[in-house]
C-alpha atoms as a PDB file:
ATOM      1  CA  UNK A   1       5.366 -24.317  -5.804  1.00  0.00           C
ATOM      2  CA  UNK A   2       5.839 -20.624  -4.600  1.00  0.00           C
ATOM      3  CA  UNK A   3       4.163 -21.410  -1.438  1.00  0.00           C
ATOM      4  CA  UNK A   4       6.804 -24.121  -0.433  1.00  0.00           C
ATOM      5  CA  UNK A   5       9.473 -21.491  -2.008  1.00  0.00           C
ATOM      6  CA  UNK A   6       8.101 -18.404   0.211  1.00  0.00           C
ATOM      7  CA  UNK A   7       8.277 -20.717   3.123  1.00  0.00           C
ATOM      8  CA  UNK A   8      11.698 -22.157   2.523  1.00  0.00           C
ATOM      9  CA  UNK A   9      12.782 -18.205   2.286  1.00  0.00           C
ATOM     10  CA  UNK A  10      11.174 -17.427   5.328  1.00  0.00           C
ATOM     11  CA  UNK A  11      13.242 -19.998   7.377  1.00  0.00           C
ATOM     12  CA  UNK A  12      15.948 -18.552   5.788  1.00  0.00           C
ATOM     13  CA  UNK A  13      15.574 -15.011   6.425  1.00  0.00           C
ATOM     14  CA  UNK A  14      15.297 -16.042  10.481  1.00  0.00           C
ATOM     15  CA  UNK A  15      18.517 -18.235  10.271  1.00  0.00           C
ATOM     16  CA  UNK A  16      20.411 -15.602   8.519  1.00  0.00           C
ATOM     17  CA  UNK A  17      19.220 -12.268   9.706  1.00  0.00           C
ATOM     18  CA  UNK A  18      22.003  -9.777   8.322  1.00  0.00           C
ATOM     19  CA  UNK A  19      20.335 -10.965   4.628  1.00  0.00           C
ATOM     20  CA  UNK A  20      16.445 -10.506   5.925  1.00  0.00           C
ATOM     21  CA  UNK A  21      16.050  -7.105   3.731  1.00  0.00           C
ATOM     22  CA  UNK A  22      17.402  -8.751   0.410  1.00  0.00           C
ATOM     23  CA  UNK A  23      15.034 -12.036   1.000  1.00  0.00           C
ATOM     24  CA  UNK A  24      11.976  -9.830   2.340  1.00  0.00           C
ATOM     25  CA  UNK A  25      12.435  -8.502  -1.658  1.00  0.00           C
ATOM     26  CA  UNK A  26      12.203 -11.838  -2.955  1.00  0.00           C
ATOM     27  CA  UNK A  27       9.639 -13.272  -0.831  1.00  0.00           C
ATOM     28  CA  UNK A  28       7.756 -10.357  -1.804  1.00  0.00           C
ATOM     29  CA  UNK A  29       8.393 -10.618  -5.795  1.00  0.00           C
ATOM     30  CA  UNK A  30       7.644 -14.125  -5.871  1.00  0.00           C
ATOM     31  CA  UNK A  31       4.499 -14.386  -3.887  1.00  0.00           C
ATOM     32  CA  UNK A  32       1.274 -14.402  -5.147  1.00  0.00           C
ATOM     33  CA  UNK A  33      -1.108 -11.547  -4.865  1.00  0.00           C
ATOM     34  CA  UNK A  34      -3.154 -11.935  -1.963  1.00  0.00           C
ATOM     35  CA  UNK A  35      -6.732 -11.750  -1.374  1.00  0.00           C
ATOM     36  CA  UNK A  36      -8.346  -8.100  -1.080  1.00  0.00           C
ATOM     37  CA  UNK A  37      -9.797  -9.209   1.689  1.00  0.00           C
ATOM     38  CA  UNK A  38      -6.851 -10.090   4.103  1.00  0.00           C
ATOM     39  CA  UNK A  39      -5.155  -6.820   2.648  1.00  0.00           C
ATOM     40  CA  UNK A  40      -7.983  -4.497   3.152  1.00  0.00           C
ATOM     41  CA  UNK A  41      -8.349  -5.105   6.775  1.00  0.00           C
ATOM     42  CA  UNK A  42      -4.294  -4.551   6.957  1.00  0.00           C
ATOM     43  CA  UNK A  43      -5.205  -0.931   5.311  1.00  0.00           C
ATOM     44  CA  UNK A  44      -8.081   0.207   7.705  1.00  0.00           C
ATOM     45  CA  UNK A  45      -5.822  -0.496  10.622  1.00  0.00           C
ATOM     46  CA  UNK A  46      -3.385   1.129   8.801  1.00  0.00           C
ATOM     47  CA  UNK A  47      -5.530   3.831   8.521  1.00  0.00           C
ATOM     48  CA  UNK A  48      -6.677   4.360  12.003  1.00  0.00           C
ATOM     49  CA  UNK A  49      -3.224   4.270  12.715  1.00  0.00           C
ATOM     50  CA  UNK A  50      -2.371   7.401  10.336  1.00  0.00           C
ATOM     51  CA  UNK A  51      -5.512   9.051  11.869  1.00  0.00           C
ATOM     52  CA  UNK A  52      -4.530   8.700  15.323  1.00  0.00           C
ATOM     53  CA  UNK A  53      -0.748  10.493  13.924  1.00  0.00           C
ATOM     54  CA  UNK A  54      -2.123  13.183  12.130  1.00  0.00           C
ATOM     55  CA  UNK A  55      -4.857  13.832  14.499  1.00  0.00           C
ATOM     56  CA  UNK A  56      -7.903  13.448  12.316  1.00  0.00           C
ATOM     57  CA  UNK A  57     -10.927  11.559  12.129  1.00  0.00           C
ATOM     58  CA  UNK A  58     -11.552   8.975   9.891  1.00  0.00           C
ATOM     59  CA  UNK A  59     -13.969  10.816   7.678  1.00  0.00           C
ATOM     60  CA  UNK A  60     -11.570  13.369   7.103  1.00  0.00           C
ATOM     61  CA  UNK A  61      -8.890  11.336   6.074  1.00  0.00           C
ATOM     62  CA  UNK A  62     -11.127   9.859   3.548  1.00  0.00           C
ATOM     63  CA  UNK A  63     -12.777  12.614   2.350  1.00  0.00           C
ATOM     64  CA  UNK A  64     -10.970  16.057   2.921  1.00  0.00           C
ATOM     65  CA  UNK A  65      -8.617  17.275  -0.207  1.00  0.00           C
ATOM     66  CA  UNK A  66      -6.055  18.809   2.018  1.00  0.00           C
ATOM     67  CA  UNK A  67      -2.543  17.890   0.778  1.00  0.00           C
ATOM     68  CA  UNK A  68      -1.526  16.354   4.398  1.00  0.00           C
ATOM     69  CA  UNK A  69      -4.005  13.464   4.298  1.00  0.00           C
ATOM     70  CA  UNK A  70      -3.820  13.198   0.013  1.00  0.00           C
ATOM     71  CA  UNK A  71      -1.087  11.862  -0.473  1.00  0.00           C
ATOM     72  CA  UNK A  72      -1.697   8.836   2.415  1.00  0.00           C
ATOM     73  CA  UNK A  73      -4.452   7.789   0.995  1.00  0.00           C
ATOM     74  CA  UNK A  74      -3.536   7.734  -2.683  1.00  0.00           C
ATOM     75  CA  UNK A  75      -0.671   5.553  -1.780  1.00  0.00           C
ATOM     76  CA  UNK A  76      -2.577   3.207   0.269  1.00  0.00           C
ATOM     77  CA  UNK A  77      -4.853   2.833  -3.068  1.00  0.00           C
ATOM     78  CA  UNK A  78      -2.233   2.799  -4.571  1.00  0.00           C
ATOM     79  CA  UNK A  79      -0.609  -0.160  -2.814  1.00  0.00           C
ATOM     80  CA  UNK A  80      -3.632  -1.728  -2.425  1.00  0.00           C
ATOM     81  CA  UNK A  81      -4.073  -2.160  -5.848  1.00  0.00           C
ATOM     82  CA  UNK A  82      -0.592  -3.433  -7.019  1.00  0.00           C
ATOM     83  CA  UNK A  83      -0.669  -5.878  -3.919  1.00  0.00           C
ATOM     84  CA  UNK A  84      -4.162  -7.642  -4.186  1.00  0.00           C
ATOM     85  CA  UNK A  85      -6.270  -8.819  -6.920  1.00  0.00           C
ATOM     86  CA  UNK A  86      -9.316  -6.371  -5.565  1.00  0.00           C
ATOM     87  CA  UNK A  87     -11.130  -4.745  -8.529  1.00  0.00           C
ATOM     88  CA  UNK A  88     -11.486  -0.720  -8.532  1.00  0.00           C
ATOM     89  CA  UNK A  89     -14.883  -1.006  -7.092  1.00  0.00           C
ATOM     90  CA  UNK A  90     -13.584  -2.924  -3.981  1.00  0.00           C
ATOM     91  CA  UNK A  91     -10.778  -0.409  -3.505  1.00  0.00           C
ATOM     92  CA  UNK A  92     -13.382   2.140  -3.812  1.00  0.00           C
ATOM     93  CA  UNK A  93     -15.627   0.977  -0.910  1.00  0.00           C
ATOM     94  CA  UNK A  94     -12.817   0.704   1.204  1.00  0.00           C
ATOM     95  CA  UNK A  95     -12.438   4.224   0.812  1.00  0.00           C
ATOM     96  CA  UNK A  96     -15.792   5.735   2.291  1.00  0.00           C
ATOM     97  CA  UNK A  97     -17.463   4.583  -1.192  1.00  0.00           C
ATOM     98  CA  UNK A  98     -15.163   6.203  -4.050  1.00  0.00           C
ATOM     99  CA  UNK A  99     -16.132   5.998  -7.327  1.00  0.00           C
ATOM    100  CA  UNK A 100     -13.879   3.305  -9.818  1.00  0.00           C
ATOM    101  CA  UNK A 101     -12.961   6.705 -11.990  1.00  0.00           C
ATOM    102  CA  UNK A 102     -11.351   7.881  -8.395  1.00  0.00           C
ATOM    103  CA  UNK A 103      -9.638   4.790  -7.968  1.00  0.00           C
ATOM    104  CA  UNK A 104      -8.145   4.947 -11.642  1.00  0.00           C
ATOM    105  CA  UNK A 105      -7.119   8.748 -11.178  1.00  0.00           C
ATOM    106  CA  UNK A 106      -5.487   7.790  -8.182  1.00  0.00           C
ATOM    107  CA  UNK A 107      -3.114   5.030  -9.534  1.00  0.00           C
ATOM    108  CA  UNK A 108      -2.009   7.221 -12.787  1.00  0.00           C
ATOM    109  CA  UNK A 109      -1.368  10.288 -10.580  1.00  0.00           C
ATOM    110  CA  UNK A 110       0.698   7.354  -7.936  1.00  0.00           C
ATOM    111  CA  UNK A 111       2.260   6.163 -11.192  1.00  0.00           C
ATOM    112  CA  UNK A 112       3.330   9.583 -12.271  1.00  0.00           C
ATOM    113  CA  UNK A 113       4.814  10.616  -9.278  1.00  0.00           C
ATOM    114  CA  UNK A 114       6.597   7.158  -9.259  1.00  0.00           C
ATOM    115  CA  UNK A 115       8.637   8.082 -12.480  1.00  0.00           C
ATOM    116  CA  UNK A 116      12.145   9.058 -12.501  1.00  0.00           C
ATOM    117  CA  UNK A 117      12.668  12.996 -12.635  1.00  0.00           C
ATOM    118  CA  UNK A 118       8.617  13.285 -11.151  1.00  0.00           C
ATOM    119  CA  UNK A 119       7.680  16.437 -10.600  1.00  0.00           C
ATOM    120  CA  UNK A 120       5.528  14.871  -7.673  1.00  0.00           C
ATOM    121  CA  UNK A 121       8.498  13.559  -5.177  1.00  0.00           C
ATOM    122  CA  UNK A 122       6.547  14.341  -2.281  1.00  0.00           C
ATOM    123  CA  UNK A 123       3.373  11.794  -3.412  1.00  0.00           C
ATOM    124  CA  UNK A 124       6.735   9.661  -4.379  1.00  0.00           C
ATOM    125  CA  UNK A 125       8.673   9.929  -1.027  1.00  0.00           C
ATOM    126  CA  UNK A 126       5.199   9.220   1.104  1.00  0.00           C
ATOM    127  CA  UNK A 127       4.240   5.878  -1.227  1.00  0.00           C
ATOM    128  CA  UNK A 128       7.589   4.025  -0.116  1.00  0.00           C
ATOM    129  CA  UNK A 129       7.093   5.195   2.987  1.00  0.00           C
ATOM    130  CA  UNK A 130       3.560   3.485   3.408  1.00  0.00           C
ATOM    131  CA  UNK A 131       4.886   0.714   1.287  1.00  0.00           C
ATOM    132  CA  UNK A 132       7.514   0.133   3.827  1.00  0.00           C
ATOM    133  CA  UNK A 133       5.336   0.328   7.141  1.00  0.00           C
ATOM    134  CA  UNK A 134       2.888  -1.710   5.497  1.00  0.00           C
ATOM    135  CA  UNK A 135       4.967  -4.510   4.667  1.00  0.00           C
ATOM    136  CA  UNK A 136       7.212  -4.926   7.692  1.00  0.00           C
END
């Protein structure tokens, strides 16, 4: 049923472009989770991507505690966890072999910052914006 539904929107969304953003929301609300691994390989290109930006290696992206690479890869956890039906240990090898306590901290500090009045709107500001690039 939502298959045939997400499809139906789809045609939609190319016949009548000026309403794309409003059924890009619903498509995404009303489609399954998808597998972890489809999405995980969607987050390490994602990630070579952000190295390549910032001008870091891999490794230090996924290991260094510097507030310029932080706050990337919490909300790519982040996402990656409220978009696929991967289990903390999944996440966790994803990301150079983290821990599922890691992966839990993560998504309560990502929730936090998500709150109205957060004292966290940087973490906030950079989820959406990975959100966004990631599903364009």
């Amino acid at each position: 049923m939502s298959r045939e539904l997400v499809h139906k929107l789809m045609k939609l969304r190319e016949e009548y472009e000026e309403y794309s953003e409003e059924l890009n929301l619903t498509i995404h609300r009303i489609q399954p989770k998808r597998s972890g691994h489809y999405l995980s390989g969607v987050v390490n290109s994602y990630i070579e991507i952000l190295c390549e930006d910032l001008g870091v290696s891999r490794d230090y992206f996924l290991n260094n505690r510097s507030l310029d690479v932080i706050y990337y890869r919490y909300s790519l956890i982040a996402w990656l966890k409220y978009n696929s039906t991967m289990s903390l240990k999944s996440i966790g090898k994803v990301f150079g072999n983290k821990d599922h306590s890691t992966i839990i901290n993560t998504l309560v500090k990502v929730k936090n910052a998500l709150q109205p009045n957060s004292y966290n709107q940087e973490l906030s500001d950079v989820y959406y914006k990975v959100k966004e690039a990631l599903e364009q």
